[in-house]
PDB file of N, CA and C in Angstrom:
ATOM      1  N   UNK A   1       0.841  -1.176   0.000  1.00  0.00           N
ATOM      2  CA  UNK A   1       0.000   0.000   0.000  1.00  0.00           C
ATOM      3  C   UNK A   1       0.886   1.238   0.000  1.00  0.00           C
ATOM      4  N   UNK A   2       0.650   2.592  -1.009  1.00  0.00           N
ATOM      5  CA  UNK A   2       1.523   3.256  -0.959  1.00  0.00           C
ATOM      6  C   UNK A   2       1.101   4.101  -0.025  1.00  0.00           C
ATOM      7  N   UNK A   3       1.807   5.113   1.055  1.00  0.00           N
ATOM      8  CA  UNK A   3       1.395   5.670   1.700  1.00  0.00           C
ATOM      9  C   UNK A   3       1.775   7.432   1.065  1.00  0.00           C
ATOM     10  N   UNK A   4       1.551   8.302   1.230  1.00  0.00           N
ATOM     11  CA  UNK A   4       2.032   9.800   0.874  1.00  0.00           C
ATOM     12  C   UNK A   4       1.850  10.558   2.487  1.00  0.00           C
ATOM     13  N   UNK A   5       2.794  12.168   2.153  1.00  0.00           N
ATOM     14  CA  UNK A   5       3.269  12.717   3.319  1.00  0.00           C
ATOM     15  C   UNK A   5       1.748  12.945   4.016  1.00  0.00           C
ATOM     16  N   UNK A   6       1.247  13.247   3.422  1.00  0.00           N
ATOM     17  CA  UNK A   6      -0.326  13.995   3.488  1.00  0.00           C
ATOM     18  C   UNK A   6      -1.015  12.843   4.501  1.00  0.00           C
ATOM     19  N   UNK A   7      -0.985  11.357   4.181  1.00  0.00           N
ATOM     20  CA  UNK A   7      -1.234  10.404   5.180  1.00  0.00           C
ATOM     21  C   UNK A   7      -0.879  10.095   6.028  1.00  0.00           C
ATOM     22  N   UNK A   8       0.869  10.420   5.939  1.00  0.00           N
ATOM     23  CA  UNK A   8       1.274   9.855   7.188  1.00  0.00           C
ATOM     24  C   UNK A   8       0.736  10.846   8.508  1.00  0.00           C
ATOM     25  N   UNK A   9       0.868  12.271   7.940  1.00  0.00           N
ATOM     26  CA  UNK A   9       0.477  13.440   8.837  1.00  0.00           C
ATOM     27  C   UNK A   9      -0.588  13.483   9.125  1.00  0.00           C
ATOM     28  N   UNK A  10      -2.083  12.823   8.622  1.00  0.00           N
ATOM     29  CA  UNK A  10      -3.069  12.584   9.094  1.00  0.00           C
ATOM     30  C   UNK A  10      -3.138  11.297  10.057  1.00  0.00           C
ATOM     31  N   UNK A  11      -2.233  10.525   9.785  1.00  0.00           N
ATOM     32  CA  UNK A  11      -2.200   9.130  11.041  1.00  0.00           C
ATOM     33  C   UNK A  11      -1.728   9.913  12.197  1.00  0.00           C
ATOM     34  N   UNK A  12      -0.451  10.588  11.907  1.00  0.00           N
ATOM     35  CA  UNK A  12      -0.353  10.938  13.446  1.00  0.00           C
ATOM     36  C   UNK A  12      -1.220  11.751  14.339  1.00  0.00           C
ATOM     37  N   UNK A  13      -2.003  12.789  13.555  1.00  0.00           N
ATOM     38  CA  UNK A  13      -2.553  13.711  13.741  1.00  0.00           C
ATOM     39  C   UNK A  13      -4.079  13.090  14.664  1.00  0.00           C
ATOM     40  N   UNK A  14      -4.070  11.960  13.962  1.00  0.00           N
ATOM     41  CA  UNK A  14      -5.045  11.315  14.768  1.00  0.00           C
ATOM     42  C   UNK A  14      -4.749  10.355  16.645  1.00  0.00           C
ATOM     43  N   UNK A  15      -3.367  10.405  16.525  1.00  0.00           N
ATOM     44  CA  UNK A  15      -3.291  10.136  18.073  1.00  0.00           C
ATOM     45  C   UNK A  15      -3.247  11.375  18.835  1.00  0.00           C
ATOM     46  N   UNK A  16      -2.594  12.545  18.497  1.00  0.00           N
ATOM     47  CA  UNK A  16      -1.942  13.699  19.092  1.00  0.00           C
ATOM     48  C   UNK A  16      -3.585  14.445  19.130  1.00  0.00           C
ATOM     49  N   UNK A  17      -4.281  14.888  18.535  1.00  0.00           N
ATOM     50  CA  UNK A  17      -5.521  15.460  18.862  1.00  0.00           C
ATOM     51  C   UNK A  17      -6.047  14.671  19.638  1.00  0.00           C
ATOM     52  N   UNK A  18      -6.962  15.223  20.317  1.00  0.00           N
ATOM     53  CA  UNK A  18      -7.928  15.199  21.569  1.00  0.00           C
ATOM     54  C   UNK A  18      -9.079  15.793  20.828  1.00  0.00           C
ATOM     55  N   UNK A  19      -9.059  17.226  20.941  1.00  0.00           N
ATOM     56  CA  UNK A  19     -10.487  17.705  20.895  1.00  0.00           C
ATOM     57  C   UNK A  19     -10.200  18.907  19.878  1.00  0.00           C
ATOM     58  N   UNK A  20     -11.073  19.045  18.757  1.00  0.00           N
ATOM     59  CA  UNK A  20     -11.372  20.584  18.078  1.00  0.00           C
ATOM     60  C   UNK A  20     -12.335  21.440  18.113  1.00  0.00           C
ATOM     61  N   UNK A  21     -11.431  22.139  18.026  1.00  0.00           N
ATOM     62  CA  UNK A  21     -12.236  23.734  18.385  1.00  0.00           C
ATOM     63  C   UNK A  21     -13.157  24.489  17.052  1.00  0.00           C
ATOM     64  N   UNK A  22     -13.959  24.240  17.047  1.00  0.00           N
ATOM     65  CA  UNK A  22     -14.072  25.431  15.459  1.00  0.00           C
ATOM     66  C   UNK A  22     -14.646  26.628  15.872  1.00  0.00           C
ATOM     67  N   UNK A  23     -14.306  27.590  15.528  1.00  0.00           N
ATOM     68  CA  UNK A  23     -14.582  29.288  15.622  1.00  0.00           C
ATOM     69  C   UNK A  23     -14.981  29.831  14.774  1.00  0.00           C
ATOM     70  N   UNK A  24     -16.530  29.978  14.802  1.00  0.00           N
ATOM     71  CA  UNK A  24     -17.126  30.883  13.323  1.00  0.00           C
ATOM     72  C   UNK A  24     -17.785  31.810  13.703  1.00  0.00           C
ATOM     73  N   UNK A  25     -17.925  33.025  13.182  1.00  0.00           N
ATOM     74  CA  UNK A  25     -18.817  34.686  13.312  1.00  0.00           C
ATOM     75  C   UNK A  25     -20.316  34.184  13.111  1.00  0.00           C
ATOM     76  N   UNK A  26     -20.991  33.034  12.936  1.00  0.00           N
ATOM     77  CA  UNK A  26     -22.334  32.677  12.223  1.00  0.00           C
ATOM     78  C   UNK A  26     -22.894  32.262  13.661  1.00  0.00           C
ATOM     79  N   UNK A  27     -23.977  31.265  12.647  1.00  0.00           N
ATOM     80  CA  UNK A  27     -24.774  30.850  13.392  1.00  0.00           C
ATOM     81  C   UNK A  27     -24.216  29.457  13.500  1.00  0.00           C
ATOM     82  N   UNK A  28     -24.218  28.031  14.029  1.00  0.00           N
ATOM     83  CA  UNK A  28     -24.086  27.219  14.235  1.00  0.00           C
ATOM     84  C   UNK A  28     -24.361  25.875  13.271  1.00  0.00           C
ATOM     85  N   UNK A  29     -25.210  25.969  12.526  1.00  0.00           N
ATOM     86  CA  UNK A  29     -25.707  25.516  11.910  1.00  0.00           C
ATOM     87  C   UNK A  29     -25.314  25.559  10.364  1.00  0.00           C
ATOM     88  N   UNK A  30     -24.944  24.556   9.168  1.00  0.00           N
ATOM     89  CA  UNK A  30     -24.292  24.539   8.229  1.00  0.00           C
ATOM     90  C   UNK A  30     -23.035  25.386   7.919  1.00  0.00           C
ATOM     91  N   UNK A  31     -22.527  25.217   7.168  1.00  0.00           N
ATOM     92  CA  UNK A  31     -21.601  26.582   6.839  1.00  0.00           C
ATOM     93  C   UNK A  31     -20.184  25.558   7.124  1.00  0.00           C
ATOM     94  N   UNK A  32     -18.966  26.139   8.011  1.00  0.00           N
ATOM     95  CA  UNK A  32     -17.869  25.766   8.042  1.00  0.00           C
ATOM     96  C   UNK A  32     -17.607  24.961   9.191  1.00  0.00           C
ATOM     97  N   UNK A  33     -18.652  25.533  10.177  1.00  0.00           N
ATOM     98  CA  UNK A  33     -18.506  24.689  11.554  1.00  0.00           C
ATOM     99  C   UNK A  33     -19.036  22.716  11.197  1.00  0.00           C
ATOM    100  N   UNK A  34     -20.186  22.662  10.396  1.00  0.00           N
ATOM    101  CA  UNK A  34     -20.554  21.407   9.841  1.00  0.00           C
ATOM    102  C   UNK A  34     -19.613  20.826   8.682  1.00  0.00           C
ATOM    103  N   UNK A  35     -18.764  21.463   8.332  1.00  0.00           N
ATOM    104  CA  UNK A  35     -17.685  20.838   7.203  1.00  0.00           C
ATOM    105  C   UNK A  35     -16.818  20.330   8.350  1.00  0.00           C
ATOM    106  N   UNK A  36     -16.433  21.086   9.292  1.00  0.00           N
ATOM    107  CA  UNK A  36     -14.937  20.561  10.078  1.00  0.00           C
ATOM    108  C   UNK A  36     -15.491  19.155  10.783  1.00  0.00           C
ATOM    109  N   UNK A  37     -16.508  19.062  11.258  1.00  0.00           N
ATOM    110  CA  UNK A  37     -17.214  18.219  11.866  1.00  0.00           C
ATOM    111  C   UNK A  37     -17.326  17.208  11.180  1.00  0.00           C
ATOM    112  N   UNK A  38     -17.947  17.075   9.872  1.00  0.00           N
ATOM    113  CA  UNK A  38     -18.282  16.163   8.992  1.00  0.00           C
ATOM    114  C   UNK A  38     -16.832  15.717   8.634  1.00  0.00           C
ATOM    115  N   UNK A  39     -15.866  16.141   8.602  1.00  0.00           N
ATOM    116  CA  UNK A  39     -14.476  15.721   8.045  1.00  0.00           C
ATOM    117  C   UNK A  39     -13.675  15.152   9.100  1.00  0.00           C
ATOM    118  N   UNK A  40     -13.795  15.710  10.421  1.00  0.00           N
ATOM    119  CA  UNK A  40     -13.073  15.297  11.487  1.00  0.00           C
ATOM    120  C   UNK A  40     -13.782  13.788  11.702  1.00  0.00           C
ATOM    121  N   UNK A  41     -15.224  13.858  11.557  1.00  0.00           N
ATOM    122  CA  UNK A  41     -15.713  12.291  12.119  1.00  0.00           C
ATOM    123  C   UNK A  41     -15.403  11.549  11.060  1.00  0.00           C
ATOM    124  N   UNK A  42     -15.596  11.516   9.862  1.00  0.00           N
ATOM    125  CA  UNK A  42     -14.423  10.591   8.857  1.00  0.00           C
ATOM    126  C   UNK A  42     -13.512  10.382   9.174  1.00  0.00           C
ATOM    127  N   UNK A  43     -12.574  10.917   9.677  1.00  0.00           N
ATOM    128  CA  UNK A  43     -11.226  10.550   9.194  1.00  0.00           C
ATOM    129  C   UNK A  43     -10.505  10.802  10.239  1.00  0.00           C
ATOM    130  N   UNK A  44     -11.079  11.364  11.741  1.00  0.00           N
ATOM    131  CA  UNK A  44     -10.237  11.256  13.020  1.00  0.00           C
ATOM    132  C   UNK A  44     -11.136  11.210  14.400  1.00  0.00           C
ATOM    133  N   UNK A  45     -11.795  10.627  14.180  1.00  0.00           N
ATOM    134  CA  UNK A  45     -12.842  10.644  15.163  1.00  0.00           C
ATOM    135  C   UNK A  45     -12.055  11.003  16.867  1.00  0.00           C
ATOM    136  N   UNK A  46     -12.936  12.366  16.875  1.00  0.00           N
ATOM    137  CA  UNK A  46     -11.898  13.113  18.121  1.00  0.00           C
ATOM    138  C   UNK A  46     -13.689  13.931  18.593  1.00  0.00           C
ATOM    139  N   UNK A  47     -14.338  14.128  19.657  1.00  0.00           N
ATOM    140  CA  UNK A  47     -14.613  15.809  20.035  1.00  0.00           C
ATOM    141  C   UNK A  47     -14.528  16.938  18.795  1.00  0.00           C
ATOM    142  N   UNK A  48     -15.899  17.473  18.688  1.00  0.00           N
ATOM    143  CA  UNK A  48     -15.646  18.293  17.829  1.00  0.00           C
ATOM    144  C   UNK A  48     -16.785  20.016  18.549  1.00  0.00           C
ATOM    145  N   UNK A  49     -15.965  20.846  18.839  1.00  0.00           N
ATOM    146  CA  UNK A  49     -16.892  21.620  19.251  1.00  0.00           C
ATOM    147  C   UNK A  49     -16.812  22.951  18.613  1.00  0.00           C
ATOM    148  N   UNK A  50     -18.223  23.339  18.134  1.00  0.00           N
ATOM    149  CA  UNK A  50     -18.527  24.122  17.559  1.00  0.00           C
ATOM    150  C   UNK A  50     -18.814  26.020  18.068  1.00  0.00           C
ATOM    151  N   UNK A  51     -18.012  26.578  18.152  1.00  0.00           N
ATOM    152  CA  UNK A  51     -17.982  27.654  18.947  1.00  0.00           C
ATOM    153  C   UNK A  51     -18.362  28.779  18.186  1.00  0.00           C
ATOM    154  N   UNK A  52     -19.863  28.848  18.194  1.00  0.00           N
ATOM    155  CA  UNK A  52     -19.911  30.219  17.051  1.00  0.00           C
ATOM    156  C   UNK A  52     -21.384  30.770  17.865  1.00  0.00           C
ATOM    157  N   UNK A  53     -21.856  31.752  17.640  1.00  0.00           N
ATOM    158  CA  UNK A  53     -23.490  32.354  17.940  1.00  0.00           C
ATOM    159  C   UNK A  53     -24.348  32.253  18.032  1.00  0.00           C
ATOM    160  N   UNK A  54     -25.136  32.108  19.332  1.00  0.00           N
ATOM    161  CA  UNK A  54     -26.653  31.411  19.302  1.00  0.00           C
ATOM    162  C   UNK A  54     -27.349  31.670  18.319  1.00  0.00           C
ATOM    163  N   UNK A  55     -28.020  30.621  18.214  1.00  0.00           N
ATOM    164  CA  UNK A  55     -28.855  30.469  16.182  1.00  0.00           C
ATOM    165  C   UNK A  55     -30.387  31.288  17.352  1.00  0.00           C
ATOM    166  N   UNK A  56     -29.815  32.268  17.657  1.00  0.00           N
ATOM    167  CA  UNK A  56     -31.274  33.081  17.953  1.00  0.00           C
ATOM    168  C   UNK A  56     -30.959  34.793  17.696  1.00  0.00           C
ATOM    169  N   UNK A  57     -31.528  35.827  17.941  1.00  0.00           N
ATOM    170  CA  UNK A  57     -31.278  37.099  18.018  1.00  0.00           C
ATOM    171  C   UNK A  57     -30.104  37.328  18.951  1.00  0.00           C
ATOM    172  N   UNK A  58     -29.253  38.333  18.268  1.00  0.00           N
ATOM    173  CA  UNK A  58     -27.665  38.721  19.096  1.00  0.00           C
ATOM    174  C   UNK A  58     -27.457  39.932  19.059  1.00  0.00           C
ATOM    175  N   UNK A  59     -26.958  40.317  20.376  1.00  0.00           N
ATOM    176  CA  UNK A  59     -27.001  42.223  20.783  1.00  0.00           C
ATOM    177  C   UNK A  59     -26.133  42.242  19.373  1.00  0.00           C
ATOM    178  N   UNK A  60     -26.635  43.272  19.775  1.00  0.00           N
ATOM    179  CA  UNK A  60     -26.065  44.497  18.190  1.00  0.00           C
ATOM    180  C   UNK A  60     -24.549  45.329  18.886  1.00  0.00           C
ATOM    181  N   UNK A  61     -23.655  45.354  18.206  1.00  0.00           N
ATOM    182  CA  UNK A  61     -22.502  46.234  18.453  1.00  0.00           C
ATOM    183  C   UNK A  61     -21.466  46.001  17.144  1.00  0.00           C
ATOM    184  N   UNK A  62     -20.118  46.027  17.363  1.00  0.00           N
ATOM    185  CA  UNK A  62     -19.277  46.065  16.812  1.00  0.00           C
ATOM    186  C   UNK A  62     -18.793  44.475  16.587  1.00  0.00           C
ATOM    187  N   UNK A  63     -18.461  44.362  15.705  1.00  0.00           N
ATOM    188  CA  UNK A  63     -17.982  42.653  15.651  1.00  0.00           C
ATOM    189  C   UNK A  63     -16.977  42.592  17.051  1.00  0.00           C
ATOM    190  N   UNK A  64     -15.824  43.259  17.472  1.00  0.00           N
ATOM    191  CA  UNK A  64     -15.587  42.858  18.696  1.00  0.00           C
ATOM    192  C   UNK A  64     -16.466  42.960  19.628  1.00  0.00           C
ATOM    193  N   UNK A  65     -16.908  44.019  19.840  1.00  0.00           N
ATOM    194  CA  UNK A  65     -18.278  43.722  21.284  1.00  0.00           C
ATOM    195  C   UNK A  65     -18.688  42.430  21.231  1.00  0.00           C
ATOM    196  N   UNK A  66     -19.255  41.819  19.922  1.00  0.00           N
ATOM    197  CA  UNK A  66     -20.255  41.206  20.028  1.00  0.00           C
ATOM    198  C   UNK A  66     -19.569  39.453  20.226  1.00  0.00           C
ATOM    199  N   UNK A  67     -18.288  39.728  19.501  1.00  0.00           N
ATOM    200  CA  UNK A  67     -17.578  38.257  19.856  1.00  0.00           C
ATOM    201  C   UNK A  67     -17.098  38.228  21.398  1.00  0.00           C
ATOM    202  N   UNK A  68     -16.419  39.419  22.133  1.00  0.00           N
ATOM    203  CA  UNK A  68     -16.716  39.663  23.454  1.00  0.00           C
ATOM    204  C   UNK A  68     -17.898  39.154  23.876  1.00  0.00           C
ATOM    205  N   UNK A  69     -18.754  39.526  23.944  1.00  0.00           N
ATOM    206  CA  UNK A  69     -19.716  39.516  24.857  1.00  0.00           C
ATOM    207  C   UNK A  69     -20.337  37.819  24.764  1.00  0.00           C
ATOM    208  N   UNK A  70     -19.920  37.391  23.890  1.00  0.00           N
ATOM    209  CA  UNK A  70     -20.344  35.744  23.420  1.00  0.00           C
ATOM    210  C   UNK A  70     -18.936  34.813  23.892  1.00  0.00           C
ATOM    211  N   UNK A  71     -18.083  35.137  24.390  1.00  0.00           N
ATOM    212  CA  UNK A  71     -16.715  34.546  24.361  1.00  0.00           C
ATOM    213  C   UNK A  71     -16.066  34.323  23.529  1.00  0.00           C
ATOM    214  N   UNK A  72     -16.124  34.610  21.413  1.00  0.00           N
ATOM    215  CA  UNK A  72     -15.561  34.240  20.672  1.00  0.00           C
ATOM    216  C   UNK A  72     -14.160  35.279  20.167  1.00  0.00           C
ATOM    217  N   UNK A  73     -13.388  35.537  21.726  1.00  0.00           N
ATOM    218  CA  UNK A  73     -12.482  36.226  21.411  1.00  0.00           C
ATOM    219  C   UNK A  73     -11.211  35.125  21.699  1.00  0.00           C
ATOM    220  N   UNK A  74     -10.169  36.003  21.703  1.00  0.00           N
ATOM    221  CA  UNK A  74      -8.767  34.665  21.783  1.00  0.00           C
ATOM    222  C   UNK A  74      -9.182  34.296  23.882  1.00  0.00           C
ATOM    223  N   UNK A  75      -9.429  34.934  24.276  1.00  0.00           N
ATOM    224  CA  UNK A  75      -9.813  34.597  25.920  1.00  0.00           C
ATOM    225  C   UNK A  75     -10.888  33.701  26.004  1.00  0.00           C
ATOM    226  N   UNK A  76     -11.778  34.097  25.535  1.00  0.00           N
ATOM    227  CA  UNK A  76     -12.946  33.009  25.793  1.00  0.00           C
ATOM    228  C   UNK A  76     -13.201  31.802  25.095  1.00  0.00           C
ATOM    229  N   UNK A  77     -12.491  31.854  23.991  1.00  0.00           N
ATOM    230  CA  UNK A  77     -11.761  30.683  23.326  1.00  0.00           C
ATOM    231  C   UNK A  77     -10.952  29.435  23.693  1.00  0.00           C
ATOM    232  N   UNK A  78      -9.736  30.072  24.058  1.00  0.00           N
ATOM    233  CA  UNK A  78      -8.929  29.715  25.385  1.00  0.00           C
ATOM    234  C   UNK A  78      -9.630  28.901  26.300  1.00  0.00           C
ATOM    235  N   UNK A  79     -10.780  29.481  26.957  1.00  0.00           N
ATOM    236  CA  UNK A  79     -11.781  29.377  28.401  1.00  0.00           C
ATOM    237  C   UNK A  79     -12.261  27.836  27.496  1.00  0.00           C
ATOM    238  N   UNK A  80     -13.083  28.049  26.631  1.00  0.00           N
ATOM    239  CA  UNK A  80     -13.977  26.764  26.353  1.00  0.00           C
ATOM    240  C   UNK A  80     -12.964  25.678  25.957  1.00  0.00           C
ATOM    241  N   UNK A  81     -11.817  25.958  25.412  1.00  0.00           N
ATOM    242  CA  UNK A  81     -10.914  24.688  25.052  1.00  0.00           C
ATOM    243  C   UNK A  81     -10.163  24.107  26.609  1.00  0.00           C
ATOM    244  N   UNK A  82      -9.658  24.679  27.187  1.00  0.00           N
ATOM    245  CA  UNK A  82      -9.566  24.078  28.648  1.00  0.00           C
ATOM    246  C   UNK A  82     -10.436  23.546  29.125  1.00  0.00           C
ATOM    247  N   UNK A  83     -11.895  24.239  29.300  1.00  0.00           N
ATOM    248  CA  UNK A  83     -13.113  23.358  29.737  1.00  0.00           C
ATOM    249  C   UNK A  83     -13.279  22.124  29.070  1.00  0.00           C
ATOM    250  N   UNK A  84     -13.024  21.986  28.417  1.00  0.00           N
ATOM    251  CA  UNK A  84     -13.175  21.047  27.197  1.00  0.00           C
ATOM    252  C   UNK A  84     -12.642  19.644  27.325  1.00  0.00           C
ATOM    253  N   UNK A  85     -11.308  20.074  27.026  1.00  0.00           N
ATOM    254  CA  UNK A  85     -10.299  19.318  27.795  1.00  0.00           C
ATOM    255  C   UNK A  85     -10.590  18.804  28.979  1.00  0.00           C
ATOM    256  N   UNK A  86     -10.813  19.143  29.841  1.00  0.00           N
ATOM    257  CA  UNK A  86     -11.129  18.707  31.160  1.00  0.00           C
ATOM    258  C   UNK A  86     -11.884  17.952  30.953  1.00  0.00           C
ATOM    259  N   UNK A  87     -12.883  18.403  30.525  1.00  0.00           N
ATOM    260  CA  UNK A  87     -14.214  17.541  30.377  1.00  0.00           C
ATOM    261  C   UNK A  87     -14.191  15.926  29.562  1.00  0.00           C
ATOM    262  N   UNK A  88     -13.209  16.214  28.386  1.00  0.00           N
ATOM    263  CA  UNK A  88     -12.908  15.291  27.993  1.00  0.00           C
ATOM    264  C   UNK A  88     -11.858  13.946  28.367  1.00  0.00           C
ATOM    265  N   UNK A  89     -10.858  14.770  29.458  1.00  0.00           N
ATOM    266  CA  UNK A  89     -10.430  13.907  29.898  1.00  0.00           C
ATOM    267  C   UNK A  89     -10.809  12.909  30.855  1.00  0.00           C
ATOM    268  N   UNK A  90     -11.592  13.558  31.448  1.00  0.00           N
ATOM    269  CA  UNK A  90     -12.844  13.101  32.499  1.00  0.00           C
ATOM    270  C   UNK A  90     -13.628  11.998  31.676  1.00  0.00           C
ATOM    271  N   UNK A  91     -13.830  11.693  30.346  1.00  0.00           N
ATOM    272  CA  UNK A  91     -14.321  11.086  30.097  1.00  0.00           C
ATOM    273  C   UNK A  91     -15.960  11.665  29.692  1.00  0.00           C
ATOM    274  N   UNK A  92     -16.506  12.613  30.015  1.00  0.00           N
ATOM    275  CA  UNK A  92     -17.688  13.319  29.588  1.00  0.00           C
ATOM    276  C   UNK A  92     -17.367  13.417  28.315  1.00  0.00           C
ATOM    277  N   UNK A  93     -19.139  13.808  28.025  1.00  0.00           N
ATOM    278  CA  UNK A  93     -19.224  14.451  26.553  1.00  0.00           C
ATOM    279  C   UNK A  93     -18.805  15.687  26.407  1.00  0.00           C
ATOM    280  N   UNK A  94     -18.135  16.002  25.051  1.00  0.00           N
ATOM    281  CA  UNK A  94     -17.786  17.753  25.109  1.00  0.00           C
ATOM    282  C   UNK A  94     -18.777  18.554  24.740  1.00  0.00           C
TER     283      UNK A  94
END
């Protein structure tokens, strides 16, 4: 079987991950957060968490306010991937 670099880096990639993060300005639902998801459970079955904007009405401000005020800044980012982790090591769902 021939193998290429592209595979081998996806074999390893599959012990060394734990859990992914995806970070989108949207709503939750289709778009890029459901591609990473749909690709990660093919081909590395790991935790996949989707970190983007309640699929409901969202205060109005400035794209930073508003990723502030939701946690989708580099801090609250940070915050949910540690939680995460934890959680996952624990053996919970993420």
């Amino acid at each position: 079987m021939r193998h290429t670099f592209k595979e081998e880096r996806r074999a390893s990639a599959r012990h060394a991950v734990r859990l992914v993060c995806d970070r989108q300005g949207a709503a939750p639902f289709g778009g890029l957060g459901s591609m990473v998801a749909q690709v990660v459970g093919e081909n590395c079955p790991k935790f996949v968490k989707n970190l983007s904007l309640p699929d409901a009405p969202v205060i109005t401000g400035t794209s930073k306010e508003v990723f502030d005020y939701y946690g989708l800044n580099a801090a609250g980012i940070a915050q949910s991937a540690k939680v995460l982790l934890t959680r996952t090591e624990k053996g919970q769902n993420a």
